[in-house]
Protein backbone atom coordinates (compact mmCIF):
# COMPACT_ATOMS: atom_id res chain seq x y z
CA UNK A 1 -95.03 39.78 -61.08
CA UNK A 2 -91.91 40.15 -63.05
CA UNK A 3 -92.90 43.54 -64.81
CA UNK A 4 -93.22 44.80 -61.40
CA UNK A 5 -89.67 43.75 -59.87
CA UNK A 6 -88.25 44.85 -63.20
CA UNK A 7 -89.78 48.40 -62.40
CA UNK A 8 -88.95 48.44 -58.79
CA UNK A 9 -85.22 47.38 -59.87
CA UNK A 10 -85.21 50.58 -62.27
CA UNK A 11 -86.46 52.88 -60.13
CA UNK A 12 -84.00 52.22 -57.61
CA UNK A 13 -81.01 52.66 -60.31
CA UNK A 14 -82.68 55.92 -61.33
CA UNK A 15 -83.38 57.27 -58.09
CA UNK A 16 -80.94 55.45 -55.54
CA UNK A 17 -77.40 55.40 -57.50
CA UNK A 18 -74.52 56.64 -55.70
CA UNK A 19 -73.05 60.15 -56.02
CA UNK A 20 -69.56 58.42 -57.25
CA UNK A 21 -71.46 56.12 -60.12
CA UNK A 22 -72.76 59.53 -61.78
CA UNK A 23 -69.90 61.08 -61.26
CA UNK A 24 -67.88 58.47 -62.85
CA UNK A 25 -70.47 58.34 -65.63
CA UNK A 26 -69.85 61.91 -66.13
CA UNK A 27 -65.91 61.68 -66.40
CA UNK A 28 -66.44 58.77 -68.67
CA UNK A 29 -68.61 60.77 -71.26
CA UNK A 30 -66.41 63.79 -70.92
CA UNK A 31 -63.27 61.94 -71.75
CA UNK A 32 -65.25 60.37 -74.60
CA UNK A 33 -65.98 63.95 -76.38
CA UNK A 34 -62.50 64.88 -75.26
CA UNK A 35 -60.80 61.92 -76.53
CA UNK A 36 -63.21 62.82 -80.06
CA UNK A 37 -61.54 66.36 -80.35
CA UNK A 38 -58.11 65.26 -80.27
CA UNK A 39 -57.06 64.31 -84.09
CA UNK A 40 -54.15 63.77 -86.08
CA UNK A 41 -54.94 66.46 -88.84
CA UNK A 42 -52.21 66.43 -91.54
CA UNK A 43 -48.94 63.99 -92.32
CA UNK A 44 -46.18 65.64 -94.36
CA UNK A 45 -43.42 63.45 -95.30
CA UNK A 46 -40.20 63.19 -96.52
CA UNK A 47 -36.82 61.59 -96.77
CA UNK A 48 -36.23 58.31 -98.19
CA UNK A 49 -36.33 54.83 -96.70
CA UNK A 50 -33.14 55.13 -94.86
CA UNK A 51 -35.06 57.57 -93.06
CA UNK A 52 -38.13 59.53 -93.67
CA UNK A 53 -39.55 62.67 -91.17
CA UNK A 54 -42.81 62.75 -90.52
CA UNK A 55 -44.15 66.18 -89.90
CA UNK A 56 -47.48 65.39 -87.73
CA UNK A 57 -50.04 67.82 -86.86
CA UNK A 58 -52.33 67.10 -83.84
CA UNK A 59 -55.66 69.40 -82.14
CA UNK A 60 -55.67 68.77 -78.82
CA UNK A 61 -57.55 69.72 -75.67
CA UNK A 62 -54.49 70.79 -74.06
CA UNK A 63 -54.92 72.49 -71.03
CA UNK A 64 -51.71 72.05 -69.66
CA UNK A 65 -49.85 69.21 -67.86
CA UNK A 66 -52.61 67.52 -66.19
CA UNK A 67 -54.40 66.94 -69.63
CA UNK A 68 -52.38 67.30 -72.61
CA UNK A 69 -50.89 65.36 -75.80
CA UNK A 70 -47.84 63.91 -74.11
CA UNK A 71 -47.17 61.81 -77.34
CA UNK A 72 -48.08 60.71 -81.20
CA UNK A 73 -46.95 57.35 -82.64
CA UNK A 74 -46.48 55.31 -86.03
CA UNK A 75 -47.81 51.53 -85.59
CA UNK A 76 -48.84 49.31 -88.04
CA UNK A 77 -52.16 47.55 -88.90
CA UNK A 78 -51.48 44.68 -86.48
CA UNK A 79 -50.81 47.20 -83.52
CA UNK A 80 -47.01 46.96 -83.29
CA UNK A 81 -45.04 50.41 -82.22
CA UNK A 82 -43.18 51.60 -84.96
CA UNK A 83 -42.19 54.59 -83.73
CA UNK A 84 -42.98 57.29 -81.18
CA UNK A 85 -42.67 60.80 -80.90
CA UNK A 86 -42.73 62.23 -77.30
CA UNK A 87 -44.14 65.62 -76.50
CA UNK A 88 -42.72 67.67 -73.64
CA UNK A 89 -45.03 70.34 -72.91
CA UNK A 90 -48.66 70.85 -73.36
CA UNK A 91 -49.88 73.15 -76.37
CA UNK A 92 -52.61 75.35 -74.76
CA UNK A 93 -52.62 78.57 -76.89
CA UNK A 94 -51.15 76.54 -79.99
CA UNK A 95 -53.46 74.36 -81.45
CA UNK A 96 -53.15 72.95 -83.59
CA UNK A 97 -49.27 72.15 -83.24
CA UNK A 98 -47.13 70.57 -85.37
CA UNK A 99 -43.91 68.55 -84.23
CA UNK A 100 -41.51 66.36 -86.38
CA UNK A 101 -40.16 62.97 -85.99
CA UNK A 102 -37.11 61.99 -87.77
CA UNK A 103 -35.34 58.93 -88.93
CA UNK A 104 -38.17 56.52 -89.21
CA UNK A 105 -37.23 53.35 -91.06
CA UNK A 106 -40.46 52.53 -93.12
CA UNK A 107 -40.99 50.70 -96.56
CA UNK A 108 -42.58 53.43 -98.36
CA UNK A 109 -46.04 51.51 -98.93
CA UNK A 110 -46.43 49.70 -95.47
CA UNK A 111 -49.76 50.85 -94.33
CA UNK A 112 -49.65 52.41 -90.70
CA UNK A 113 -52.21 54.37 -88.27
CA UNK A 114 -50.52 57.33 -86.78
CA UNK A 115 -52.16 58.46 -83.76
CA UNK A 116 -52.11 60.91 -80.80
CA UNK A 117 -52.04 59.74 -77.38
CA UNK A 118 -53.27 62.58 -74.20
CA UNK A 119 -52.09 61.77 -70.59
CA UNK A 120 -54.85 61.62 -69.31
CA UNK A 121 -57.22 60.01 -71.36
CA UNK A 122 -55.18 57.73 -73.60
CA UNK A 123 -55.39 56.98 -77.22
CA UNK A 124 -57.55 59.38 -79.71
CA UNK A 125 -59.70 57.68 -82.07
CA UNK A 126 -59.60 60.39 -84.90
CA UNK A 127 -56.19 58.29 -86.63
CA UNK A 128 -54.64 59.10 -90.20
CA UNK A 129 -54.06 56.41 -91.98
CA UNK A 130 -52.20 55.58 -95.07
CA UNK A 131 -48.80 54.92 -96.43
CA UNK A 132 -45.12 57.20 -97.44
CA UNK A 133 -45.94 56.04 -101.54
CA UNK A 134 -49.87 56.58 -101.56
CA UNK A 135 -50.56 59.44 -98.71
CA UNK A 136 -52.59 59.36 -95.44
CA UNK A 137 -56.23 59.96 -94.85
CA UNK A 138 -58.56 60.66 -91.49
CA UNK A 139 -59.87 57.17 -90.30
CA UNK A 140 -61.79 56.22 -87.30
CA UNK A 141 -60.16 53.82 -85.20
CA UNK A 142 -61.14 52.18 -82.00
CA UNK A 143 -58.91 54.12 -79.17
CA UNK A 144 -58.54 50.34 -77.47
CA UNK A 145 -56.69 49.28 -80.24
CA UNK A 146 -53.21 48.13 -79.14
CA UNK A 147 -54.26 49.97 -76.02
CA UNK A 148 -51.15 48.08 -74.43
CA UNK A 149 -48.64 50.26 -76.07
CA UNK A 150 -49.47 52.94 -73.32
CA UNK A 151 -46.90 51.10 -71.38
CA UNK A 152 -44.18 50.24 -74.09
CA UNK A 153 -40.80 52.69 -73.65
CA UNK A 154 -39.87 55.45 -74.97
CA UNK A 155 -42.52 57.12 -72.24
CA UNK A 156 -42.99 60.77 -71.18
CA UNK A 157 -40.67 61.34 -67.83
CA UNK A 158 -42.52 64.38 -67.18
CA UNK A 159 -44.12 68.01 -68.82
CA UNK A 160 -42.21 70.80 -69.00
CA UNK A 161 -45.43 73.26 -68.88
């Protein structure tokens, strides 16, 4: 008996599932490859520790303001915002784009994730990783981690195009 209500119960998932549960599957997966294309590509530094700038390059799957990278940030291995760097316009027909951040009070071999945030589908999971004394390199990195800092100020107040 139970081989045949665990059949019946499939079938009706496969055949019987709403219109808005595919659909929602869809934009799940789609945001998931999306989410995988956007990556922090290169960190440049320099300064000193009164203040480094950190020249990040990001590719993006801009396609203007209603899906674009509205920010990248600095946190550090435990999650906490270090500093952000907001983005005011989307970068359709320039990817991949750098943009500086400047003043950035760091010890030169704190380890931190840097990482690119889009609008519309929150963090990317293709991080750099690394330090000012010993470099940065491409890591993975879950895009829930310190998912909460989506909400933390400075925040985008709007796109310019």
């Amino acid at each position: 008996m139970k081989p045949l209500v665990i059949t019946l119960i499939s079938f009706w998932f496969l055949c019987c599932s709403t219109d808005k549960e595919k659909m929602l599957a869809a934009e799940s997966d789609a945001a998931g490859i999306l989410s995988d294309i956007t990556k922090v590509i290169k960190i440049e530094v320099s300064g000193n520790g009164n203040g480094y700038t950190f020249n990040t390059t990001i590719q993006s799957p801009d396609t203007g303001c209603d899906q674009y990278a509205d920010w990248w940030e600095i946190i550090d291995l435990k999650g906490n915002l270090i500093y952000r760097r907001i983005l005011a316009h989307s970068h359709v027909d320039e990817q991949p784009f750098s943009r500086s951040g400047s003043n950035i009070l760091l010890a030169a071999n704190t380890q931190v994730y840097i990482r690119a945030h889009i609008n519309s589908l929150g963090y990317a999971s293709n991080v750099q990783k690394g330090s000012v004394e010993n470099g940065f390199m491409a890591v993975q990195l879950d895009s829930e981690f310190a998912k909460e800092l989506e909400k933390v100020e400075p925040l985008p107040t709007g796109c310019d195009f």
